[in-house]
C-alpha atoms as a PDB file:
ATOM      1  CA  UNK A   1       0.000   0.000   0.000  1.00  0.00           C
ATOM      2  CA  UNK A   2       3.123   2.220   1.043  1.00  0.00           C
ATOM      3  CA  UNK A   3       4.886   1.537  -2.511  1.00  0.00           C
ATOM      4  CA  UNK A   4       1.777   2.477  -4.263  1.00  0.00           C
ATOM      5  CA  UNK A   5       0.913   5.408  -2.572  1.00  0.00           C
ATOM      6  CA  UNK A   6       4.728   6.352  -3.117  1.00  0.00           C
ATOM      7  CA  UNK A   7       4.653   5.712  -7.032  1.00  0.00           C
ATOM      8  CA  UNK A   8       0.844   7.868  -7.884  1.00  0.00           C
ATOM      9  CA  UNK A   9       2.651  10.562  -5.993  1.00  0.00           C
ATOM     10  CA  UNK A  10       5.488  10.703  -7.581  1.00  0.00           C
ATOM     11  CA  UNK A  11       3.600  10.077 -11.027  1.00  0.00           C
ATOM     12  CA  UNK A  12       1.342  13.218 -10.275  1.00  0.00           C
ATOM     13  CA  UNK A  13       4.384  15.264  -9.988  1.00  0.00           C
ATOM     14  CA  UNK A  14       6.358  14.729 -12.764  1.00  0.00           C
ATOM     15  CA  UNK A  15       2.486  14.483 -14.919  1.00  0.00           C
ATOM     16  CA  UNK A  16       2.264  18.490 -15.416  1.00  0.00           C
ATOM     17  CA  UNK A  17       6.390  18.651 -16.206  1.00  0.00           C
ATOM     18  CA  UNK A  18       6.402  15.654 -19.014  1.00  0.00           C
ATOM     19  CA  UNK A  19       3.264  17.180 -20.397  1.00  0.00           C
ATOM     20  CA  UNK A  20       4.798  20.849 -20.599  1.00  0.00           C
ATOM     21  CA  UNK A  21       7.328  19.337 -22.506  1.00  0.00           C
ATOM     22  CA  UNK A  22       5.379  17.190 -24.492  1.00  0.00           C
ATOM     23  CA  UNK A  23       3.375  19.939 -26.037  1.00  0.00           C
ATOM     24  CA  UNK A  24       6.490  22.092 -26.227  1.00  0.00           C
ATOM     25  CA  UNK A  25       4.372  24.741 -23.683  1.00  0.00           C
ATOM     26  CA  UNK A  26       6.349  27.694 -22.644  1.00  0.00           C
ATOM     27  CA  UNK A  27       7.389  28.299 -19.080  1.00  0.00           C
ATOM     28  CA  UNK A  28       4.855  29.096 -16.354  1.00  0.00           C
ATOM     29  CA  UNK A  29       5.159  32.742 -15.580  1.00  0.00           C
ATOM     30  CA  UNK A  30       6.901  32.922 -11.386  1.00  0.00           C
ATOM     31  CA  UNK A  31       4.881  33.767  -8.963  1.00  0.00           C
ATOM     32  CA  UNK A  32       3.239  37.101  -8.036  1.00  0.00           C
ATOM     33  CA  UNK A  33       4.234  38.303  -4.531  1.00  0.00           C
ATOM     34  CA  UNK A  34       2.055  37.870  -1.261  1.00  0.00           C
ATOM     35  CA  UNK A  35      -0.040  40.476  -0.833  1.00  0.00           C
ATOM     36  CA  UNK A  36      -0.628  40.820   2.903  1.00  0.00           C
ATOM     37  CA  UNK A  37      -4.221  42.724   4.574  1.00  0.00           C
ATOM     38  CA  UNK A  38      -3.953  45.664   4.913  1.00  0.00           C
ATOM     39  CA  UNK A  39      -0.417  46.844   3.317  1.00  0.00           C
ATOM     40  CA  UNK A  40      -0.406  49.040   0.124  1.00  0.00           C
ATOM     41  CA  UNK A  41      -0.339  47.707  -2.755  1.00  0.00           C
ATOM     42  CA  UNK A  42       3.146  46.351  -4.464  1.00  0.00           C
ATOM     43  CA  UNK A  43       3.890  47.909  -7.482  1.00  0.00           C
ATOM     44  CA  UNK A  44       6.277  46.293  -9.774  1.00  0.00           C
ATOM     45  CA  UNK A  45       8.833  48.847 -10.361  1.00  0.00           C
ATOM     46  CA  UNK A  46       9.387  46.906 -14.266  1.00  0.00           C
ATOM     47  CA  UNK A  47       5.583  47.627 -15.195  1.00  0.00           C
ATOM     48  CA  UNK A  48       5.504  49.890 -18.399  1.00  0.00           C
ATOM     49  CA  UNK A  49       8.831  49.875 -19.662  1.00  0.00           C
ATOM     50  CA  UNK A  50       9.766  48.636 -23.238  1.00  0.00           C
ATOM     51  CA  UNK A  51      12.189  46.132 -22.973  1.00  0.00           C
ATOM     52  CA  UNK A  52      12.150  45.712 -26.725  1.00  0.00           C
ATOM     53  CA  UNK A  53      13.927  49.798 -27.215  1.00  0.00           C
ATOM     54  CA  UNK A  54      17.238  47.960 -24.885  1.00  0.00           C
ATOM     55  CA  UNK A  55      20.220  46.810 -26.937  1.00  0.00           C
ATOM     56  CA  UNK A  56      21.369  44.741 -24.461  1.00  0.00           C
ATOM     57  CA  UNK A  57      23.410  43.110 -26.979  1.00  0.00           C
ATOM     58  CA  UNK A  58      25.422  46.416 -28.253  1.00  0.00           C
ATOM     59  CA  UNK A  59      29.462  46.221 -26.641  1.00  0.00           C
ATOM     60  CA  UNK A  60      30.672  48.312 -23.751  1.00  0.00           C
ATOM     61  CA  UNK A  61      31.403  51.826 -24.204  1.00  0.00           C
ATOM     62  CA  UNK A  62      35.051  51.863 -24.889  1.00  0.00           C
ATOM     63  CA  UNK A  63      36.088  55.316 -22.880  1.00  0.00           C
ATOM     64  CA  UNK A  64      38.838  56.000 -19.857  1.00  0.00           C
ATOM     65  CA  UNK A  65      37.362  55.982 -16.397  1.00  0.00           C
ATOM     66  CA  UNK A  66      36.753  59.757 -15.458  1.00  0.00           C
ATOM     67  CA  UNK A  67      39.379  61.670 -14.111  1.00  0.00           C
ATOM     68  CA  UNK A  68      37.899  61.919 -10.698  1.00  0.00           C
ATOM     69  CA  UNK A  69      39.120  58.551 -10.573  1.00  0.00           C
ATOM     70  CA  UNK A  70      42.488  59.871 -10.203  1.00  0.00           C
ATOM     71  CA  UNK A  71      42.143  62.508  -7.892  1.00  0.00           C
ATOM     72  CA  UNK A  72      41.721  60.565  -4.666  1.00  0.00           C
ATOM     73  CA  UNK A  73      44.980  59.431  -2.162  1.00  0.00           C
ATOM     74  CA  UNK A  74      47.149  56.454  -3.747  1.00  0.00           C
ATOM     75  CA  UNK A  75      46.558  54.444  -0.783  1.00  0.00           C
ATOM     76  CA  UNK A  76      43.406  55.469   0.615  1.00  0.00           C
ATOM     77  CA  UNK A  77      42.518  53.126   3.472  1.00  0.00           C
ATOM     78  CA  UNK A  78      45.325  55.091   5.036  1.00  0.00           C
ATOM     79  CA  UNK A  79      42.992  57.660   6.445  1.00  0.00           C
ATOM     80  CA  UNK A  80      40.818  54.480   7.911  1.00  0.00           C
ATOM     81  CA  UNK A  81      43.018  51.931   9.392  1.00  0.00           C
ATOM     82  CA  UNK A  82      46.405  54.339   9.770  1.00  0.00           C
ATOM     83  CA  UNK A  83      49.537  54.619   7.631  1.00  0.00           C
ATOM     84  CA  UNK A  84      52.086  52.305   9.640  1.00  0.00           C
ATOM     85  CA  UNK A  85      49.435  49.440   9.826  1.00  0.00           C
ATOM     86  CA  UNK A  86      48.829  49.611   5.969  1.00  0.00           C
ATOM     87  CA  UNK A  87      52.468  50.002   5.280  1.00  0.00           C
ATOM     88  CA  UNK A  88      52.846  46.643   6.976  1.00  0.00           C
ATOM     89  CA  UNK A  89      49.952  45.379   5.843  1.00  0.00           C
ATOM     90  CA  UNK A  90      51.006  46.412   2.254  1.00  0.00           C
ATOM     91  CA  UNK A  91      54.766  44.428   3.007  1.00  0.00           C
ATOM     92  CA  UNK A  92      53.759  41.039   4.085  1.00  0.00           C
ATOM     93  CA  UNK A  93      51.075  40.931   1.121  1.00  0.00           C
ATOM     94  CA  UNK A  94      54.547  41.869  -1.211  1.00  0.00           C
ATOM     95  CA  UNK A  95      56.398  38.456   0.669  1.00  0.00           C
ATOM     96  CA  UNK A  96      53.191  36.279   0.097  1.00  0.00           C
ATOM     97  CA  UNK A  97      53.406  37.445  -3.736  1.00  0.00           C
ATOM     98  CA  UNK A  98      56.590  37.037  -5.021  1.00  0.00           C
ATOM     99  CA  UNK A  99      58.951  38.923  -2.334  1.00  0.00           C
ATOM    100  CA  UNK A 100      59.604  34.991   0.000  1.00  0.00           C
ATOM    101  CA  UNK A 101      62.829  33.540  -0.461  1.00  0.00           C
ATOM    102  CA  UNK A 102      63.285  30.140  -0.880  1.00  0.00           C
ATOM    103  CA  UNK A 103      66.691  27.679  -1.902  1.00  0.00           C
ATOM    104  CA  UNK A 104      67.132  24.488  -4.322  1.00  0.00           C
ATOM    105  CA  UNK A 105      69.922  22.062  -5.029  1.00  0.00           C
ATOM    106  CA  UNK A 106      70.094  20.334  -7.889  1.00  0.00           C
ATOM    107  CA  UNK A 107      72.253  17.282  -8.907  1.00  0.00           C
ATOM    108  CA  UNK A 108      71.767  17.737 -12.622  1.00  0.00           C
ATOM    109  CA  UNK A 109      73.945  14.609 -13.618  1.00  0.00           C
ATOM    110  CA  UNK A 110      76.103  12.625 -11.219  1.00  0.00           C
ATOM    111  CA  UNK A 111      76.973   9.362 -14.329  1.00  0.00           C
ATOM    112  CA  UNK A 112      79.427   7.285 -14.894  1.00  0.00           C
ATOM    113  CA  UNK A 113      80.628   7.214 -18.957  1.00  0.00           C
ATOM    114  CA  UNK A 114      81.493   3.713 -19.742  1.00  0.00           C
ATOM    115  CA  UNK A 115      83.429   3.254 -23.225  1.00  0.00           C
ATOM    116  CA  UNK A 116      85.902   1.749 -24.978  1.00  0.00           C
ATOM    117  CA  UNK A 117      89.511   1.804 -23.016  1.00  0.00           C
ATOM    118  CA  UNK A 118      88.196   5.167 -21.372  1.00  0.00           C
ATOM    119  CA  UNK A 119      85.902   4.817 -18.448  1.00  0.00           C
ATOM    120  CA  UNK A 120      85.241   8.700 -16.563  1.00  0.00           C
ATOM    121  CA  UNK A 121      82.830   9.836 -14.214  1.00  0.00           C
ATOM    122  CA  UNK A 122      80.988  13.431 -14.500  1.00  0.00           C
ATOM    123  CA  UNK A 123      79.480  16.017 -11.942  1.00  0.00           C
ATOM    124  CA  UNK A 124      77.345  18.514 -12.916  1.00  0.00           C
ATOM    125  CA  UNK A 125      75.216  20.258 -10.275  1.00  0.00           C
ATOM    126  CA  UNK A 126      74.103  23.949  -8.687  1.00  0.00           C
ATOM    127  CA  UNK A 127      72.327  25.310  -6.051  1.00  0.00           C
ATOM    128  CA  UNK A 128      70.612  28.090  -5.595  1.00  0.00           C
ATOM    129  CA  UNK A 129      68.809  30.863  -2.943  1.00  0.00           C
ATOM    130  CA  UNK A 130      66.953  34.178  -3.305  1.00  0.00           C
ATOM    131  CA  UNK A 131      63.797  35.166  -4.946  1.00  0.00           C
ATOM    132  CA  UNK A 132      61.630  35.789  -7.838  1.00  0.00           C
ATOM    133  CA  UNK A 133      64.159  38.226  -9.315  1.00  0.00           C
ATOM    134  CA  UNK A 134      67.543  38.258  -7.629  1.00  0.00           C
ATOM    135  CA  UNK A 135      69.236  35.532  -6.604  1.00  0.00           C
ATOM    136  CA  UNK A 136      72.340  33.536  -5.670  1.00  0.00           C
ATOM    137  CA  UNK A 137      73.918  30.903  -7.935  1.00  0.00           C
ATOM    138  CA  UNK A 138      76.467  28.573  -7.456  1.00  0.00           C
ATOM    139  CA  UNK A 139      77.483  25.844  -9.688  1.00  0.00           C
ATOM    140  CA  UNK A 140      80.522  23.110 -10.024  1.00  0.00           C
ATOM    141  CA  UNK A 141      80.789  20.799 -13.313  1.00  0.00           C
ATOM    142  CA  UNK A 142      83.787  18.872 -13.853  1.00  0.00           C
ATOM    143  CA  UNK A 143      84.866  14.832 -14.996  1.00  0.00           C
ATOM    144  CA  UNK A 144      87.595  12.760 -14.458  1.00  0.00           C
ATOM    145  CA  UNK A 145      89.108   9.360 -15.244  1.00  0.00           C
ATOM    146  CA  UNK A 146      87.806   6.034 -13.257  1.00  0.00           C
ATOM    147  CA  UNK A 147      91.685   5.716 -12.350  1.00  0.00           C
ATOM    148  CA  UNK A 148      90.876   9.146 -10.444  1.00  0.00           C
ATOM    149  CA  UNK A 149      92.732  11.253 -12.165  1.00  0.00           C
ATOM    150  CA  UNK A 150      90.179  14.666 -12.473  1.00  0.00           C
ATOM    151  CA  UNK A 151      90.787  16.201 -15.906  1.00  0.00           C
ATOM    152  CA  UNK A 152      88.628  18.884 -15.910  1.00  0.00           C
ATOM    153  CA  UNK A 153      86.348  21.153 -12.508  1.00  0.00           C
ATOM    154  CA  UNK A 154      85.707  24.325 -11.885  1.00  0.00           C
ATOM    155  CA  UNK A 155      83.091  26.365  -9.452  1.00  0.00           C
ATOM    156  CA  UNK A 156      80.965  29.351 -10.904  1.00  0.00           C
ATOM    157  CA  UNK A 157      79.825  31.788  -8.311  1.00  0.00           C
ATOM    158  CA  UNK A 158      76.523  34.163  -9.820  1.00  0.00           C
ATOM    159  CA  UNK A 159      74.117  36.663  -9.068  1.00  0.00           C
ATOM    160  CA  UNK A 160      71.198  36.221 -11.133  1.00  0.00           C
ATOM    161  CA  UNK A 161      68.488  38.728 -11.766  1.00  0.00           C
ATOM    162  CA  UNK A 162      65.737  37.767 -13.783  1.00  0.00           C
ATOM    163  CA  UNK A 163      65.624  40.004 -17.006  1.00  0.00           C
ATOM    164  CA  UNK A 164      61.766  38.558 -18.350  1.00  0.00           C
ATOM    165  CA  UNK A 165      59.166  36.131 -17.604  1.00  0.00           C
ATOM    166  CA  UNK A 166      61.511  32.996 -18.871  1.00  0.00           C
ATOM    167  CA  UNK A 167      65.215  34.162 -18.485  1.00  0.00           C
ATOM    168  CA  UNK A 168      67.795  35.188 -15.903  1.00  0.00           C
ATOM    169  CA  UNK A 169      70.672  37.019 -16.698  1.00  0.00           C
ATOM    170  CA  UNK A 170      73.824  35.636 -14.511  1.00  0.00           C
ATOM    171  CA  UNK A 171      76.835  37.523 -14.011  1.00  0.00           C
ATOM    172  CA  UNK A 172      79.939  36.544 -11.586  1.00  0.00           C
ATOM    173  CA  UNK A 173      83.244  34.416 -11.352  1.00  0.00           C
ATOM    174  CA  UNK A 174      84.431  31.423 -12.410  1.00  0.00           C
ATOM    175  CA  UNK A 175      87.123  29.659 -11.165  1.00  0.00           C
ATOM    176  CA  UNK A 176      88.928  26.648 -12.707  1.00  0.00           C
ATOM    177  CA  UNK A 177      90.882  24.132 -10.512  1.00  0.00           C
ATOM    178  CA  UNK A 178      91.963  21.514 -13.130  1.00  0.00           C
ATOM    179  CA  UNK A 179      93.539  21.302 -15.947  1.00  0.00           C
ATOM    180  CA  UNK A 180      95.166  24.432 -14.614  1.00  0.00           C
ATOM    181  CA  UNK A 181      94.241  26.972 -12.059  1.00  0.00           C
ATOM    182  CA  UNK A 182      92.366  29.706 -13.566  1.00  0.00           C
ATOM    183  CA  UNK A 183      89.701  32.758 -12.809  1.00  0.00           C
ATOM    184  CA  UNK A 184      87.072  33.759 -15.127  1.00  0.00           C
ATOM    185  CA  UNK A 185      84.982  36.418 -15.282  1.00  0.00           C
ATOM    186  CA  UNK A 186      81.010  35.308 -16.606  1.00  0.00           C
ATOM    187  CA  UNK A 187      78.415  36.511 -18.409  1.00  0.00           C
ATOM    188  CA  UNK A 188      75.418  34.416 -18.995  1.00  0.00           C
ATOM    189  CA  UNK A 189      72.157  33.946 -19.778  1.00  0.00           C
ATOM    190  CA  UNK A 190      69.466  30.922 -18.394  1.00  0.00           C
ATOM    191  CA  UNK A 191      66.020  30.154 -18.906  1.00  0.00           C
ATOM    192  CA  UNK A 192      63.320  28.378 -20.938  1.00  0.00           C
ATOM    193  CA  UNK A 193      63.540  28.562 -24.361  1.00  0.00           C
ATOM    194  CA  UNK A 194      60.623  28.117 -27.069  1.00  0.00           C
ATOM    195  CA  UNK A 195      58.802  24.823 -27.480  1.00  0.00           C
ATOM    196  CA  UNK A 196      60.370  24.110 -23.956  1.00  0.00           C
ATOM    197  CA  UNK A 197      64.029  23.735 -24.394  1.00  0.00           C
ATOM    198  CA  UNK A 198      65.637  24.583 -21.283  1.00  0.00           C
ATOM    199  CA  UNK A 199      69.484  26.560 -22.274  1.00  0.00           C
ATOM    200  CA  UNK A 200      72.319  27.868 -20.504  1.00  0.00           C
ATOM    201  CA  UNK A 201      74.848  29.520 -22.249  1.00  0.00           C
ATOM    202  CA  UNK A 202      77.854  31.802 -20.926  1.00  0.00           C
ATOM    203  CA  UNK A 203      80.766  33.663 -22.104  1.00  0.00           C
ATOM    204  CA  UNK A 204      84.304  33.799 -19.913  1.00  0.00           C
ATOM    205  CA  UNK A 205      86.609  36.116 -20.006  1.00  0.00           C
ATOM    206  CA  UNK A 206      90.047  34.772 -17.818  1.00  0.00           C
ATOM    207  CA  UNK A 207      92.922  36.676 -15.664  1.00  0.00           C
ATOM    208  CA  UNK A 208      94.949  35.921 -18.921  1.00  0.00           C
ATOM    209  CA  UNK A 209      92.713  37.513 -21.318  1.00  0.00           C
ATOM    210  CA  UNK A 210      91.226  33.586 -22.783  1.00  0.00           C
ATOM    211  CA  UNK A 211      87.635  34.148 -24.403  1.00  0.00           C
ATOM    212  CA  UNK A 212      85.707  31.279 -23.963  1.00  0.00           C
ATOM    213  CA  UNK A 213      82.091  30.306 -24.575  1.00  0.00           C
ATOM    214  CA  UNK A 214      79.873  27.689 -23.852  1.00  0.00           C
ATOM    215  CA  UNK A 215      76.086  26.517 -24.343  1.00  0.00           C
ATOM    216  CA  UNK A 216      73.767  23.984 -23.624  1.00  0.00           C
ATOM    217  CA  UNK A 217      70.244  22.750 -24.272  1.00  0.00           C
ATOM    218  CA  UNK A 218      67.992  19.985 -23.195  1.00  0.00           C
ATOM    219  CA  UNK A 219      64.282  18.912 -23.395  1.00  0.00           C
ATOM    220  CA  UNK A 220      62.009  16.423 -21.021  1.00  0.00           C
ATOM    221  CA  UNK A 221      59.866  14.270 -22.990  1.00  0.00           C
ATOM    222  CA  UNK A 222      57.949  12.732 -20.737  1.00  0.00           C
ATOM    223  CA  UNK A 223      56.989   9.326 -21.653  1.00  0.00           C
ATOM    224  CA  UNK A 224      54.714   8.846 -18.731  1.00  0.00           C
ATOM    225  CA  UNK A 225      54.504  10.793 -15.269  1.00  0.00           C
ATOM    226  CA  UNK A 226      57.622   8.833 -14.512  1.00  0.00           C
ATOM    227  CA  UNK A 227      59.356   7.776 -17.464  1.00  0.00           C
ATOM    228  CA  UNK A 228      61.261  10.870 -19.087  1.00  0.00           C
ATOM    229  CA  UNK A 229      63.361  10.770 -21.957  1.00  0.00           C
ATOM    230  CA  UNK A 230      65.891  13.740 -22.782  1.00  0.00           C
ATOM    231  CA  UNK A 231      67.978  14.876 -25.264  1.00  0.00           C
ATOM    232  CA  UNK A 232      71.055  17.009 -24.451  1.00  0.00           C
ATOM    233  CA  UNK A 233      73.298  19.010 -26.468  1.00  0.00           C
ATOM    234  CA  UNK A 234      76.187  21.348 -25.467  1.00  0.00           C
ATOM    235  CA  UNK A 235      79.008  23.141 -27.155  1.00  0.00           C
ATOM    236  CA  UNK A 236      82.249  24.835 -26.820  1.00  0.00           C
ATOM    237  CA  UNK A 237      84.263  27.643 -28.407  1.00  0.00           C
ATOM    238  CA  UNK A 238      86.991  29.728 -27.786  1.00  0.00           C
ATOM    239  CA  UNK A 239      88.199  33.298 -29.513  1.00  0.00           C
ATOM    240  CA  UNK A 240      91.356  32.025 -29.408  1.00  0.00           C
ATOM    241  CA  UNK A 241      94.400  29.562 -29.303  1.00  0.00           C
ATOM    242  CA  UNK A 242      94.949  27.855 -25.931  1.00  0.00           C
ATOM    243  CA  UNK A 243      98.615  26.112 -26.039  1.00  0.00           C
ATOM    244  CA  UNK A 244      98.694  24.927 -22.434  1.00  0.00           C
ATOM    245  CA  UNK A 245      95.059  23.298 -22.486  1.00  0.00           C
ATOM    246  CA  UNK A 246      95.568  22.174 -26.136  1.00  0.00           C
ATOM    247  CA  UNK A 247      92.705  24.373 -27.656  1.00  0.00           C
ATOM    248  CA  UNK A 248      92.465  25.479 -30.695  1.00  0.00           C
ATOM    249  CA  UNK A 249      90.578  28.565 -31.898  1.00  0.00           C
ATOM    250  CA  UNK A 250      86.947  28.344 -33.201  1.00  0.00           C
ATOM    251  CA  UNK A 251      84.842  25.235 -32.309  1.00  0.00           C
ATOM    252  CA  UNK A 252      85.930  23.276 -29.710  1.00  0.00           C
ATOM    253  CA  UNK A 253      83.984  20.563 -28.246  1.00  0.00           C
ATOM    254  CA  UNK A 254      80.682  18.799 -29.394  1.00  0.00           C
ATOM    255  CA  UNK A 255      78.569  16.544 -27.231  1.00  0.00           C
ATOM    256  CA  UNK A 256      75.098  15.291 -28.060  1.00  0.00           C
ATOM    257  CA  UNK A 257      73.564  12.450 -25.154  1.00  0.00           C
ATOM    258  CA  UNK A 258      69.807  10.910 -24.702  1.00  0.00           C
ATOM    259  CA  UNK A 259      69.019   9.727 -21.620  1.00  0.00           C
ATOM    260  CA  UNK A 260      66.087   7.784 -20.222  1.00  0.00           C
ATOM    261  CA  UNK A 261      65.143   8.781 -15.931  1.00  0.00           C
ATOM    262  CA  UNK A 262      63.302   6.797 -14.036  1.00  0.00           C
ATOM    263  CA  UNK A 263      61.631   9.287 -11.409  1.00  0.00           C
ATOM    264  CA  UNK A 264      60.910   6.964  -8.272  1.00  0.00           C
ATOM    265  CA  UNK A 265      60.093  10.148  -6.491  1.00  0.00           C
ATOM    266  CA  UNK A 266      60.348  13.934  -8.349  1.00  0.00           C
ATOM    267  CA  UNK A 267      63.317  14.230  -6.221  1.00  0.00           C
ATOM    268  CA  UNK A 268      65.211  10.917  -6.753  1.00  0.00           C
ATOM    269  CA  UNK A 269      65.754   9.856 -10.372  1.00  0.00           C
ATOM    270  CA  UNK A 270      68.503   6.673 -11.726  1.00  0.00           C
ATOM    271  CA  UNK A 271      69.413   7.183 -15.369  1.00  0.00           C
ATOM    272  CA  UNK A 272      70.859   5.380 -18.535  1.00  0.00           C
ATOM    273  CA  UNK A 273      71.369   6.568 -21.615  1.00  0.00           C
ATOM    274  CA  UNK A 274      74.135   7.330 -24.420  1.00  0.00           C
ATOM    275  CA  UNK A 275      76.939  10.214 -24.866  1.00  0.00           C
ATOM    276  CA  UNK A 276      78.411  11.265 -28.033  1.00  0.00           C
ATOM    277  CA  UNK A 277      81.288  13.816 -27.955  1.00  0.00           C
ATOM    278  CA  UNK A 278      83.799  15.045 -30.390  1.00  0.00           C
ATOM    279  CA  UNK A 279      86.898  17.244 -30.414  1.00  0.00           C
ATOM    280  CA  UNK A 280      86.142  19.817 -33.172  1.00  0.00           C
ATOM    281  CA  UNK A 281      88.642  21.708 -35.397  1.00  0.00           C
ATOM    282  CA  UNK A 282      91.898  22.505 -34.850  1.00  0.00           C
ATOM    283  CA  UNK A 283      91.361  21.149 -31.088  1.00  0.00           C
ATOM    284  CA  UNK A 284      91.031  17.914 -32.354  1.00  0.00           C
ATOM    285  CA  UNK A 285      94.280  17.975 -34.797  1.00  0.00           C
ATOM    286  CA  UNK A 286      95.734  18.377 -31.256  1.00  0.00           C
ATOM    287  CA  UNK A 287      94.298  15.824 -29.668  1.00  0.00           C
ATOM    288  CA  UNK A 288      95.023  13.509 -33.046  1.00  0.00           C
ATOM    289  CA  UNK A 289      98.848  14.798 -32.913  1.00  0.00           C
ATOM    290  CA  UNK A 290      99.310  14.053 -29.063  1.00  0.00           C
ATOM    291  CA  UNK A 291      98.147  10.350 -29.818  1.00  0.00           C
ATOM    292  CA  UNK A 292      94.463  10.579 -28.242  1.00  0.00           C
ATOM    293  CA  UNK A 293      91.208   9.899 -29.623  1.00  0.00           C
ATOM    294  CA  UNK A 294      89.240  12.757 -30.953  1.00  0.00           C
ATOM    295  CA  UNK A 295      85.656  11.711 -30.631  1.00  0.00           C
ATOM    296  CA  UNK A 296      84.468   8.780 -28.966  1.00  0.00           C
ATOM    297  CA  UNK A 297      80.532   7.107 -27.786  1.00  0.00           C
ATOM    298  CA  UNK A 298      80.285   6.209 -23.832  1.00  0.00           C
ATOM    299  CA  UNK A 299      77.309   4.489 -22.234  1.00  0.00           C
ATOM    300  CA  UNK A 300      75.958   6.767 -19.241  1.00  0.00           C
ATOM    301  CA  UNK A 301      74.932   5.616 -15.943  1.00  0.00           C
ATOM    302  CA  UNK A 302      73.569   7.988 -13.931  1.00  0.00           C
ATOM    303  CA  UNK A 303      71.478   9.798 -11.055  1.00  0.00           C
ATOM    304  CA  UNK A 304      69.990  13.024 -10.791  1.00  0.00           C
ATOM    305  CA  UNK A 305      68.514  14.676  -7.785  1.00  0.00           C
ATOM    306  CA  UNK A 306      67.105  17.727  -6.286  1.00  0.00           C
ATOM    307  CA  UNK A 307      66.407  18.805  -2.675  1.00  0.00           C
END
């Protein structure tokens, strides 16, 4: 008895609804206020106009605000709540929006190159701590031979300020401890590039008067979530013959890698991949005179890491 009673209510209901639609009936008009004894009459405040003379489909006026709008204090709930609390009030909204400082490390590539009769190890990684716009840098990069013998490493300290919405302009010292001792003076440029290459390119300047240059670029494909492939390229020049390091002037060093990460966490990430790199110009008819090989393919292991 419950169940029927339930279903004719429920059919009464939706009756009047499926037979508006049914006969394609317009809308029922809402409903006219309560009109209580004894108040005066509501009026409807709508009654008589033409609603058919309103464009309500004609654009915005296009036109400055009024120049009243100008006239008034630049911050005027100081005359409510009191200069010095605004002023602080104003400051710690500027830290919640862009003024905070915060750090990162960054293990960019910590490998080991695995290759025919020449087995190295590589470092690359920077830190850094400030803000949106100015900030310290400080970065190392350097390899060496399995045997432990380190042929190349040097430590780059920078001030960054951020010169656009995707690049930082770095400027500081450089300072090389192997194959000889050496200080730099850099100029640089970081950031994200079109279709999302990252690059980092510099130009050094030493306490011998050596002009050096060197860029780099790499991509994240991701694969999945976890599974990111990336391409790498990076090259060398210098302005000028370099007896003592065995450079030669114009190009000096190609490399072009792929590696495939495996991110067990964002901040922990194992590596393989491949490394192709080749002595270019007269740098390598140095390397080819002192014996050595001018170009040579490693297998990469490697990590990378952040914190």
């Amino acid at each position: 008895m419950i169940c029927h009673a339930c279903l004719i209510a429920a059919i009464s209901l939706a009756a009047p609804a499926a037979a508006q639609q049914a006969l394609d009936l317009p809308p029922p008009p809402p409903p006219r206020p309560l009109q209580l004894p004894g108040a005066p009459p509501i009026v409807d405040p709508h009654a008589g106009m033409d609603h058919g003379e309103m464009d309500h489909g004609a654009p915005a006026p296009n036109i400055p605000p009024p120049a009243q709008a100008f006239e008034g204090p630049l911050h005027a709930a100081d005359a409510i709540w009191g200069v010095e609390q605004m002023a602080r009030a104003r400051a710690q909204s500027r830290v919640h929006h862009g003024a905070m400082t915060t750090g990162m490390i960054l293990l960019e590539r910590l490998e080991a190159r695995l290759s025919r009769g020449h087995d190295a190890y590589l470092w690359d990684a920077q830190g850094w701590y400030g803000g949106d716009i100015d900030r310290f840098v400080l970065k190392s990069e350097g390899k060496g031979e399995v045997d432990g013998r380190i042929e190349d490493a040097d430590v780059q300290a920078l001030w960054s300020r951020a010169i656009g919405p995707f690049f930082d302009l770095q400027a500081g010292v450089k300072l090389d401890f192997e194959p000889q001792t050496r200080s730099h003076f850099a100029l640089g440029v970081r950031g994200l590039a079109p279709y999302m290459w990252h690059v980092d390119g510099a130009i050094y300047l030493s306490d011998r008067g050596d002009v050096t240059t060197k860029a780099k670029a790499e991509y994240d494909q991701k694969i999945t979530q976890s599974l990111i492939l990336q391409p790498r390229v990076e090259l060398e020049l210098a302005a000028q013959d370099i007896p003592e390091r065995g450079v030669g002037a114009g190009l000096v060093k190609a490399e072009a890698g792929l590696r495939l990460r495996y991110e067990i966490i964002r901040e922990f990430a194992p590596y393989v991949g491949v490394e192709y790199e080749a002595k270019l110009g007269e740098t390598a008819d140095i390397a080819r005179a002192l014996g050595e090989d001018s170009d040579g393919l490693a297998l990469v292991l490697g990590l990378r890491a952040w914190f």
